[in-house]
N, C-alpha and C. Protein backbone atom coordinates (compact mmCIF):
# COMPACT_ATOMS: atom_id res chain seq x y z
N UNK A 1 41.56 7.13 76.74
CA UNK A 1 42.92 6.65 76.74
C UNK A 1 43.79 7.75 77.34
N UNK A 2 44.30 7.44 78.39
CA UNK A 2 45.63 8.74 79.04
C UNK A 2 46.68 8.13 78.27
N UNK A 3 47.74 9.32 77.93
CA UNK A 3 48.50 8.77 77.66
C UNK A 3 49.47 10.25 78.33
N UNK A 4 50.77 10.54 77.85
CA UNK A 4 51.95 11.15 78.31
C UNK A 4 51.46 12.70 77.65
N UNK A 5 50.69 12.92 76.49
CA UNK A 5 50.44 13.91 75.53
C UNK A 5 49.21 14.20 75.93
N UNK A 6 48.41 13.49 76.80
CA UNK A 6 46.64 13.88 76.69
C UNK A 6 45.90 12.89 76.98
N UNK A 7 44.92 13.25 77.34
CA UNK A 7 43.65 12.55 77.70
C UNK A 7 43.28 12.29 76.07
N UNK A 8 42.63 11.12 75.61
CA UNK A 8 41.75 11.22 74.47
C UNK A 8 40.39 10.33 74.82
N UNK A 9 39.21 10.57 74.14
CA UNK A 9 38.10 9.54 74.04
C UNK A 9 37.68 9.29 72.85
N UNK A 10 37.50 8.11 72.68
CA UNK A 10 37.14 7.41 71.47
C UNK A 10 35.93 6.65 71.26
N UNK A 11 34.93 6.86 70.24
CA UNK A 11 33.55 6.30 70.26
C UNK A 11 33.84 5.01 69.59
N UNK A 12 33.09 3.87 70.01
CA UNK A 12 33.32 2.42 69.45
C UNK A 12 32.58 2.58 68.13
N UNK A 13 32.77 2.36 66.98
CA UNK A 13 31.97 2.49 65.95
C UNK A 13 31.76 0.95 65.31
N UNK A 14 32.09 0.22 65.45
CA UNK A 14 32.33 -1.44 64.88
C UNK A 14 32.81 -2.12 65.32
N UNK A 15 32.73 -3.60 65.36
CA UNK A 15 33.71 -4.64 65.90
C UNK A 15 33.35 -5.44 64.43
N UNK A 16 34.32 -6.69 64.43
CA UNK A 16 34.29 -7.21 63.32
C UNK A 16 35.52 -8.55 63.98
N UNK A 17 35.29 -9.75 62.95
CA UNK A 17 35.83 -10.77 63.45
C UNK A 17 36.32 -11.19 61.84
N UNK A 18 37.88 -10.83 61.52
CA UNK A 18 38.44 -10.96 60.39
C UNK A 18 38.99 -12.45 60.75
N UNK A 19 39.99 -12.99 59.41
CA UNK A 19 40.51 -13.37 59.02
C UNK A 19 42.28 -12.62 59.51
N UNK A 20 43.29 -13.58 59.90
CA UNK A 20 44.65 -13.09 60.61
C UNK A 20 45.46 -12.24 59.60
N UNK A 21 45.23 -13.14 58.74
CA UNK A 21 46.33 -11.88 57.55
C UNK A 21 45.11 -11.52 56.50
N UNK A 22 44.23 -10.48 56.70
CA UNK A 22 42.84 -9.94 56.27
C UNK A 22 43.77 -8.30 56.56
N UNK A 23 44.45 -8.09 55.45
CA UNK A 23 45.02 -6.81 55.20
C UNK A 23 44.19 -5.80 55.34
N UNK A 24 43.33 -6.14 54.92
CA UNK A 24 42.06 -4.51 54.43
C UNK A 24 41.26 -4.39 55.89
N UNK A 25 41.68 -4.87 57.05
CA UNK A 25 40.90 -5.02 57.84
C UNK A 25 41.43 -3.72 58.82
N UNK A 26 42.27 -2.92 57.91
CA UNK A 26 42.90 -1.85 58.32
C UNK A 26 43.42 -1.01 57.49
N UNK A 27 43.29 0.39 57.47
CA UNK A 27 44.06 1.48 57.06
C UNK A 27 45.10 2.00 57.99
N UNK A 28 46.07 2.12 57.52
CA UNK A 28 47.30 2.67 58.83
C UNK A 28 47.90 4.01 58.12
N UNK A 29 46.98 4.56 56.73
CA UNK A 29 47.49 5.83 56.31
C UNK A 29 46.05 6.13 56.31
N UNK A 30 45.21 6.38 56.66
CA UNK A 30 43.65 7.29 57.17
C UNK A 30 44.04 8.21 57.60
N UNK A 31 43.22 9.16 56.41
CA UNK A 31 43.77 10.92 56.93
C UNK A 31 42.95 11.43 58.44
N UNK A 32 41.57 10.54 59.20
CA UNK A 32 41.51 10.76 59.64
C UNK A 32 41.63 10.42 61.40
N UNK A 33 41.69 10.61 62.15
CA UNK A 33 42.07 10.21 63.46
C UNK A 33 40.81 8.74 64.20
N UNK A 34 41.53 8.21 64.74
CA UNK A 34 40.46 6.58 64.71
C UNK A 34 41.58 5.45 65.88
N UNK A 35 41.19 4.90 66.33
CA UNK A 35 41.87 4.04 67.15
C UNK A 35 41.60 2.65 66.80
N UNK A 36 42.28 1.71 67.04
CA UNK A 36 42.29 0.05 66.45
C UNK A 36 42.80 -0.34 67.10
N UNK A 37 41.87 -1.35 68.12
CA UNK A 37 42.31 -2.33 68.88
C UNK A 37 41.83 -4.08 67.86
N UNK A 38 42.68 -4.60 68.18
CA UNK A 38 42.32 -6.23 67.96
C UNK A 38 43.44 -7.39 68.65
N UNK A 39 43.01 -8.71 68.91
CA UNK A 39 43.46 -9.49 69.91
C UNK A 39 42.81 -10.64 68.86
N UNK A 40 43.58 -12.21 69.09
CA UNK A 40 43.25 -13.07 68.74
C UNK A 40 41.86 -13.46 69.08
N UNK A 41 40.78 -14.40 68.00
CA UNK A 41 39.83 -15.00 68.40
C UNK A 41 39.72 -16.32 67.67
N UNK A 42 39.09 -17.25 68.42
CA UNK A 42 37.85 -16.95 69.33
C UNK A 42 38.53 -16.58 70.56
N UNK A 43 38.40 -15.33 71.93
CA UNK A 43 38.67 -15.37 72.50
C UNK A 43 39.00 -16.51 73.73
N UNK A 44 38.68 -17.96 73.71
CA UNK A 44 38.86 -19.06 74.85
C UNK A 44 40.03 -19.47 73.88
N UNK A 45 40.62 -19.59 72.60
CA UNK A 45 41.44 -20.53 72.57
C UNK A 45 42.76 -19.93 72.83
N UNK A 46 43.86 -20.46 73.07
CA UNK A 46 44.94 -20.44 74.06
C UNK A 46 46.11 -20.35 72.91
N UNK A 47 46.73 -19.54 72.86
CA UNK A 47 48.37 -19.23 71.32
C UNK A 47 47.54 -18.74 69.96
N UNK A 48 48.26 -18.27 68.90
CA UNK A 48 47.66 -18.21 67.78
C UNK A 48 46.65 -18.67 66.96
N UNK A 49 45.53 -17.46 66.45
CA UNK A 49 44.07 -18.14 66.10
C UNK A 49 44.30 -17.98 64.51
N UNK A 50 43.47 -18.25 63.90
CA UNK A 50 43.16 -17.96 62.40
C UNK A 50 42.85 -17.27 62.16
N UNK A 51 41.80 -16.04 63.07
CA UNK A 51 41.08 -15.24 62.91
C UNK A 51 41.47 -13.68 64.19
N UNK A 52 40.64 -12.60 63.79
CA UNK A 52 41.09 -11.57 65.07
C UNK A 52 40.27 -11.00 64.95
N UNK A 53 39.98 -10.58 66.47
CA UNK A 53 38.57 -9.77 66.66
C UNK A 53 38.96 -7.88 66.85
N UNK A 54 38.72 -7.30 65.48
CA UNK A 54 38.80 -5.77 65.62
C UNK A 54 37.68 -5.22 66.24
N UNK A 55 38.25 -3.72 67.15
CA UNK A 55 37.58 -2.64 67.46
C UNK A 55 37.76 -1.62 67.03
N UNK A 56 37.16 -0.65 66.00
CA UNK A 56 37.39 0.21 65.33
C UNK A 56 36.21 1.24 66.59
N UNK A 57 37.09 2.39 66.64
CA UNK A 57 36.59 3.72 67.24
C UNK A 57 37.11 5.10 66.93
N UNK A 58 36.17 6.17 66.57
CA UNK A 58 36.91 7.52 66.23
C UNK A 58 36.91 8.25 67.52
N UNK A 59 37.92 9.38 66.98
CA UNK A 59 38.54 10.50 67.81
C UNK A 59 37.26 11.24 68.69
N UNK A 60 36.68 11.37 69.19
CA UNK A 60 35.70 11.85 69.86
C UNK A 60 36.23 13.19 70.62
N UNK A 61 37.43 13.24 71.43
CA UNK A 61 37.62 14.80 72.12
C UNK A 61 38.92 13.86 72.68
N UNK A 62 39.90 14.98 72.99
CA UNK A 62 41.67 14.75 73.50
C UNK A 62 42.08 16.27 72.88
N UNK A 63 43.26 15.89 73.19
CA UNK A 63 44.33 16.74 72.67
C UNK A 63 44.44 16.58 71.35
N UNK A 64 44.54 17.96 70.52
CA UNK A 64 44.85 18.06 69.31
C UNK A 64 46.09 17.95 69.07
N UNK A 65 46.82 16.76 68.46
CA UNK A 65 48.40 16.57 68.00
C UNK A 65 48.74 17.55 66.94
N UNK A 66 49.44 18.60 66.36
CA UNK A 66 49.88 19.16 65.22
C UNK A 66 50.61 18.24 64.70
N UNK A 67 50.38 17.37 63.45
CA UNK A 67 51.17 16.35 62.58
C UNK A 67 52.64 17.08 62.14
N UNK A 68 52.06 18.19 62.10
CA UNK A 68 53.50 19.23 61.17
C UNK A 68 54.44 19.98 61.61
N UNK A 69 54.42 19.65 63.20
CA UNK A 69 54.98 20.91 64.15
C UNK A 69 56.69 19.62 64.36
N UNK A 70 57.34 20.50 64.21
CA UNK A 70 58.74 19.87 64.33
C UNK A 70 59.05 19.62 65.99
């Protein structure tokens, strides 16, 4: 992923095909670094699905962000 701060790479570790409001199908306070992609599924049908297909992947090598640096 390029972004404005760094190059990063991320290893795919899981995919998974939740449920739309399937809360646990995410942590958004994980102390550790991880990327989350997901998009409606089944991917052919066309506007809002019932379900969503996650990609969970960790931090593999990028730029180190300091969380604490002002």
């Amino acid at each position: 992923v390029r972004t404005s701060y760094g190059n990063f790479v991320y290893t795919v570790r899981e995919t998974a095909v939740v449920e739309a409001l399937d809360v646990t199908a995410y942590d958004l306070a994980a102390d550790e670094e991880s990327l989350i992609l997901y998009t409606c599924y089944p991917f052919d049908e066309i506007g809002l699905t019932t379900k969503r297909f996650f990609v969970y992947a960790d931090f593999t090598s990028g730029v180190v962000i300091d969380k604490d640096a002002e």
